[in-house]
C-alpha atoms as a PDB file:
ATOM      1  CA  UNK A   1       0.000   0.000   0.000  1.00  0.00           C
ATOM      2  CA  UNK A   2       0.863   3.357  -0.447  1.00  0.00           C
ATOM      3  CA  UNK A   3       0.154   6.715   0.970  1.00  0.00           C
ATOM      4  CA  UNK A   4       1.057   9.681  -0.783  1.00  0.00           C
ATOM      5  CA  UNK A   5      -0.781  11.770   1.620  1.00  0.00           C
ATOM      6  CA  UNK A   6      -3.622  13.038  -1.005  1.00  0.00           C
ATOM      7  CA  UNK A   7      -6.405  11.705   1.347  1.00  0.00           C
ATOM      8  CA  UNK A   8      -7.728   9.515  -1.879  1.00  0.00           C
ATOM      9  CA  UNK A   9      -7.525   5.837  -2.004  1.00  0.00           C
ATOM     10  CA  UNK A  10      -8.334   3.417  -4.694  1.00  0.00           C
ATOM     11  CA  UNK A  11      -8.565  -0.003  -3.249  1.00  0.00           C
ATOM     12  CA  UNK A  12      -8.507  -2.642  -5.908  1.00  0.00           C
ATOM     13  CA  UNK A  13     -11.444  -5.672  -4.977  1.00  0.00           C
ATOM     14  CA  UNK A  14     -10.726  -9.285  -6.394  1.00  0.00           C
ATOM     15  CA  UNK A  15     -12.510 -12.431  -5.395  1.00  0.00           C
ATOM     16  CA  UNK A  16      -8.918 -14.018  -4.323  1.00  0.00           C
ATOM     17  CA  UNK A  17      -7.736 -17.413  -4.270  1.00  0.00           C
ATOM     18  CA  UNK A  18      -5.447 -19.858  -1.945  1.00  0.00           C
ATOM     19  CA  UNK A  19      -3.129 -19.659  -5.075  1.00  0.00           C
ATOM     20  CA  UNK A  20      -0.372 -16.553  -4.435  1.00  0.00           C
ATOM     21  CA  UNK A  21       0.076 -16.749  -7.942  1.00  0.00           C
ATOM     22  CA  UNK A  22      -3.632 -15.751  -8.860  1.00  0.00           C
ATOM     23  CA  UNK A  23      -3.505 -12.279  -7.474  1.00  0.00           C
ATOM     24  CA  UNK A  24      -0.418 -10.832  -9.837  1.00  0.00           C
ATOM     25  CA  UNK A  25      -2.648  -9.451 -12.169  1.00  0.00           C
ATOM     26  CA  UNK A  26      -4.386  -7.308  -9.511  1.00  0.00           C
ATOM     27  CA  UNK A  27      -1.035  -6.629  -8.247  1.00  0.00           C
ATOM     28  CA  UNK A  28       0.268  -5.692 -11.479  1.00  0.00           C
ATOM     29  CA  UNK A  29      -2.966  -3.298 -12.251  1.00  0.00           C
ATOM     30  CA  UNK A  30      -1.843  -1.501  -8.802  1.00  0.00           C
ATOM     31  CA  UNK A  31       1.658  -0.883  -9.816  1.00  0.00           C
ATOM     32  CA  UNK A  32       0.296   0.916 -13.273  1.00  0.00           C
ATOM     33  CA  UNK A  33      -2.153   2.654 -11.117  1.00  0.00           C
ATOM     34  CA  UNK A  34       0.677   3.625  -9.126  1.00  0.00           C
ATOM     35  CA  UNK A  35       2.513   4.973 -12.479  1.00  0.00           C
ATOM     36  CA  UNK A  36      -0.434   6.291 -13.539  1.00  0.00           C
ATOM     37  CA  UNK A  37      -1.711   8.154 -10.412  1.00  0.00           C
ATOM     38  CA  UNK A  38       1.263   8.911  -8.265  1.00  0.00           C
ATOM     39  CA  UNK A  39      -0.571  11.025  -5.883  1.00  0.00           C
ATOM     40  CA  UNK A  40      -3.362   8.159  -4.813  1.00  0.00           C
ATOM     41  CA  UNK A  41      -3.074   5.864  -2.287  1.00  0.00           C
ATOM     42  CA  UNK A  42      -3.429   2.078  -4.164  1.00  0.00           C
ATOM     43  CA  UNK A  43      -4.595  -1.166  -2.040  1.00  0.00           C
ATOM     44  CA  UNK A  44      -5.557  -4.393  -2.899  1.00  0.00           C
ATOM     45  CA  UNK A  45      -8.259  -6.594  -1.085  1.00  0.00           C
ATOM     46  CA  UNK A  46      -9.993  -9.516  -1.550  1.00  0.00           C
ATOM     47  CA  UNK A  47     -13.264 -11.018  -0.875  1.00  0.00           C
ATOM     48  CA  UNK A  48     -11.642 -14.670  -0.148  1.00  0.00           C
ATOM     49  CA  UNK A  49      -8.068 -15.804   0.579  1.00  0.00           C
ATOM     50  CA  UNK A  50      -6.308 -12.350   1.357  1.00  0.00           C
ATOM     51  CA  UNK A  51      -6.517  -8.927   2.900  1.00  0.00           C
ATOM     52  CA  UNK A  52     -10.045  -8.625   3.761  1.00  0.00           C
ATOM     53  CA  UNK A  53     -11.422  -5.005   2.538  1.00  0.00           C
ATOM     54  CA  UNK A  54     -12.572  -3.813   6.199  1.00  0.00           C
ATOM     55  CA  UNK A  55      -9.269  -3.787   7.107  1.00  0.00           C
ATOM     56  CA  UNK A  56      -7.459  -2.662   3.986  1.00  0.00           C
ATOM     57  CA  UNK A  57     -10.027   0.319   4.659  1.00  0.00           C
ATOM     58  CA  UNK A  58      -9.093   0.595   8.765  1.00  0.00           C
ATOM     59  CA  UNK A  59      -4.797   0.636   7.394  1.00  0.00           C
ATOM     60  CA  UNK A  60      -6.105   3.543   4.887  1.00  0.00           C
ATOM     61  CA  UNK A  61      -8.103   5.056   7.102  1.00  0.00           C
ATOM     62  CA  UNK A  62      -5.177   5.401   9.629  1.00  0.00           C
ATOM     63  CA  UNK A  63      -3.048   6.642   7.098  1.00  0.00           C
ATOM     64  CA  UNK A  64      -5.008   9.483   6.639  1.00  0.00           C
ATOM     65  CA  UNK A  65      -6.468   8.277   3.626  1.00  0.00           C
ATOM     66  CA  UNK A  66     -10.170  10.197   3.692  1.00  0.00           C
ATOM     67  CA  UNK A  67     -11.694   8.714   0.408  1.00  0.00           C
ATOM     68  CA  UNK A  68     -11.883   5.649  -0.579  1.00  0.00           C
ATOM     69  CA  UNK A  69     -13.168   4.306  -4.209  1.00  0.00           C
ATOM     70  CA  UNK A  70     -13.340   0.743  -4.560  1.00  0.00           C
ATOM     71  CA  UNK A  71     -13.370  -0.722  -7.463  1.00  0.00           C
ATOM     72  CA  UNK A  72     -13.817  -4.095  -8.433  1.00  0.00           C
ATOM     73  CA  UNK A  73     -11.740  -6.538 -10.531  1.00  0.00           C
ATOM     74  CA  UNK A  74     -14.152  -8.797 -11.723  1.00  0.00           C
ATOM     75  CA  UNK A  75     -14.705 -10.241 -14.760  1.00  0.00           C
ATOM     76  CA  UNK A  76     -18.434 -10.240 -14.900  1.00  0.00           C
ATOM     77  CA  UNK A  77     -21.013  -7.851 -13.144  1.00  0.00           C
ATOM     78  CA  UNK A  78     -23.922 -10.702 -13.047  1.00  0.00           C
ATOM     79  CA  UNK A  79     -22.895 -13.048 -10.344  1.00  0.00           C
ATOM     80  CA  UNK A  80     -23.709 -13.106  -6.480  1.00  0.00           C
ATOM     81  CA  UNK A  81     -20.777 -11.146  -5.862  1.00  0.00           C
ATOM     82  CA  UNK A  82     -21.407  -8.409  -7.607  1.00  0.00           C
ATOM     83  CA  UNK A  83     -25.109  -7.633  -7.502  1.00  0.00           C
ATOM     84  CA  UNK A  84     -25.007  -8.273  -3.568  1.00  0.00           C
ATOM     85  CA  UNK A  85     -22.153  -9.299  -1.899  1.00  0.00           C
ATOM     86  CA  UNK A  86     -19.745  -6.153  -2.846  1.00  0.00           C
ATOM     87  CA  UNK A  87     -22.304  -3.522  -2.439  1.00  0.00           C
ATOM     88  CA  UNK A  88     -23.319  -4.963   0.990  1.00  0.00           C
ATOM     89  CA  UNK A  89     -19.929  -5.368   2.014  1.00  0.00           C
ATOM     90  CA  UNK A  90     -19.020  -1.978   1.158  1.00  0.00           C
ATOM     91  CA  UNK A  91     -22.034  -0.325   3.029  1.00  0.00           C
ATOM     92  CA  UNK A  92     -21.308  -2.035   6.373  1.00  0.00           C
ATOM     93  CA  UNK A  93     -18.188  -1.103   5.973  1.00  0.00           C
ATOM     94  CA  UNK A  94     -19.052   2.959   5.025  1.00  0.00           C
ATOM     95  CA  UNK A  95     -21.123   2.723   8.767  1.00  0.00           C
ATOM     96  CA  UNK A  96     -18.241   1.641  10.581  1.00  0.00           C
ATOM     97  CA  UNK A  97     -16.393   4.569   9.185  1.00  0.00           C
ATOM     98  CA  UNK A  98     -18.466   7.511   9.247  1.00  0.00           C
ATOM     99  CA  UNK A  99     -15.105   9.662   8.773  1.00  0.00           C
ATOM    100  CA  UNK A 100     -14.140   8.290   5.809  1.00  0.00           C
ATOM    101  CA  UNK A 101     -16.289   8.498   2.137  1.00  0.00           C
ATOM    102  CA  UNK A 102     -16.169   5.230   0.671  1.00  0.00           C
ATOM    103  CA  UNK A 103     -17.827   4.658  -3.129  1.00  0.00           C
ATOM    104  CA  UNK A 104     -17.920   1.242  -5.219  1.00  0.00           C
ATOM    105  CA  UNK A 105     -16.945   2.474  -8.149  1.00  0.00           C
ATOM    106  CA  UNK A 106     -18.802   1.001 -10.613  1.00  0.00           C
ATOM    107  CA  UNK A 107     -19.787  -2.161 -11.967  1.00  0.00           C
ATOM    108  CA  UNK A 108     -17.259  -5.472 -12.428  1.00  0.00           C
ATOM    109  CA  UNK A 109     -14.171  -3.879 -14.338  1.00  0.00           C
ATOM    110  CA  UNK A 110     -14.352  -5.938 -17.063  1.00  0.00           C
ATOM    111  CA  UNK A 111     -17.933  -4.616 -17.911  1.00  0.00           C
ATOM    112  CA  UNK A 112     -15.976  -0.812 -19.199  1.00  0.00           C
ATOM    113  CA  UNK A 113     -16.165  -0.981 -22.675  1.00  0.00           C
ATOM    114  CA  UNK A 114     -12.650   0.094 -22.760  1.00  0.00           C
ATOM    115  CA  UNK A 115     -11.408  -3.046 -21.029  1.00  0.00           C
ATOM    116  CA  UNK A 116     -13.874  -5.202 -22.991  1.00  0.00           C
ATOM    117  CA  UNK A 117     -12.246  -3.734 -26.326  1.00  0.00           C
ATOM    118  CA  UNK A 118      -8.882  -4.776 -24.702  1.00  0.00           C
ATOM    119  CA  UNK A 119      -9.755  -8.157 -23.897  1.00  0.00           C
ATOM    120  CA  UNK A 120     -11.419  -8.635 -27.190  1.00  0.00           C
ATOM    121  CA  UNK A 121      -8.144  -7.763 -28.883  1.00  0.00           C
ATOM    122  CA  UNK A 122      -6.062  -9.834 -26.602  1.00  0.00           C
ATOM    123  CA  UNK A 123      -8.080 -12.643 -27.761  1.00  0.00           C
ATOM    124  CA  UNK A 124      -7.737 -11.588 -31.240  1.00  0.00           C
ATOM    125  CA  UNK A 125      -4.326 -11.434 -31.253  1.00  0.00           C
ATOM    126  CA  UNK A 126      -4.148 -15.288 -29.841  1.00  0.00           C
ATOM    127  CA  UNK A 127      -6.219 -16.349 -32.296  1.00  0.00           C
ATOM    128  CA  UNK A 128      -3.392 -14.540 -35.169  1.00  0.00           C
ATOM    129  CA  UNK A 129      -0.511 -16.063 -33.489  1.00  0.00           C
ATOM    130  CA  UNK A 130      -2.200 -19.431 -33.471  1.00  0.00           C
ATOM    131  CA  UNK A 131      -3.064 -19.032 -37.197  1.00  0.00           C
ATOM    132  CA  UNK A 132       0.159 -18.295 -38.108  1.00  0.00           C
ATOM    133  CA  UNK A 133       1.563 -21.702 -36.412  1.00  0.00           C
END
C-alpha cells in the first residue's frame, strides 16, 4: 500500500484465491495505477483468501487516507458477488467509518467498454498467433 498523503484511495477488490500466484494481475494493475496516479493511495483486497477489505479500509483510514473508491476486478457484473455481496460489504463497511467516504466504483471492471475492447483484442491477437503456427 501506499500513501502519498492526497487523502484519496483506490482499493482494488478481487474475489482471491489460496493460489499466491492468482492475485499478480491485480497486483500488477496496482503498480500501473501507481505509475499512472502517483498522488493516490493504491490497495488491494480480496473477498476470499487475502486482505479482507474492512481492514485494507481501517490501514487507509489510519493513514489518513479520507476517500476511498473501490473498485472491483471482476470479470463479470452478473454473479452473487457483484449484484449483492460487494455492495453490501461496502455499506457495512461505510457505517463503521463515518469519517471516511467510501464509493464502489462502478460495476465489475471488465464490464468498461474500454477493457472489454482490450480483452477482445487480446483474444484476437491469440487467435493470429495461433493461425500463423
Amino acid at each position: 500500500m501506499s500513501a502519498p498523503g492526497s487523502g484519496q484511495a483506490v482499493a482494488l477488490l478481487a474475489h482471491g484465491s489460496p493460489d499466491p500466484e492468482w492475485l499478480r494481475p491485480v497486483e500488477q494493475i496496482a503498480g500501473r495505477l501507481r505509475v499512472l496516479a502517483p498522488e493516490l493511495s493504491i490497495a488491494i483486497a480480496t473477498l476470499e483468501h487475502g486482505p479482507a477489505l474492512a481492514d485494507v479500509i481501517a490501514r487507509l483510514e489510519e493513514e489518513g487516507v479520507r476517500r476511498v473508491v473501490v473498485v472491483p476486478v471482476f470479470l463479470s457484473g452478473g454473479g452473487r458477488h457483484m449484484r449483492r455481496d460487494v455492495p453490501e460489504l461496502v455499506a457495512r463497511i461505510q457505517r463503521e467509518h463515518d469519517g471516511l467516504e467510501i464509493a464502489l466504483g462502478g460495476d465489475a471492471l471488465a464490464t468498461d467498454p474500454l477493457v472489454l475492447d482490450a480483452l477482445a483484442a487480446a483474444a484476437l491477437r491469440r487467435v493470429e498467433l495461433f493461425s500463423r503456427a
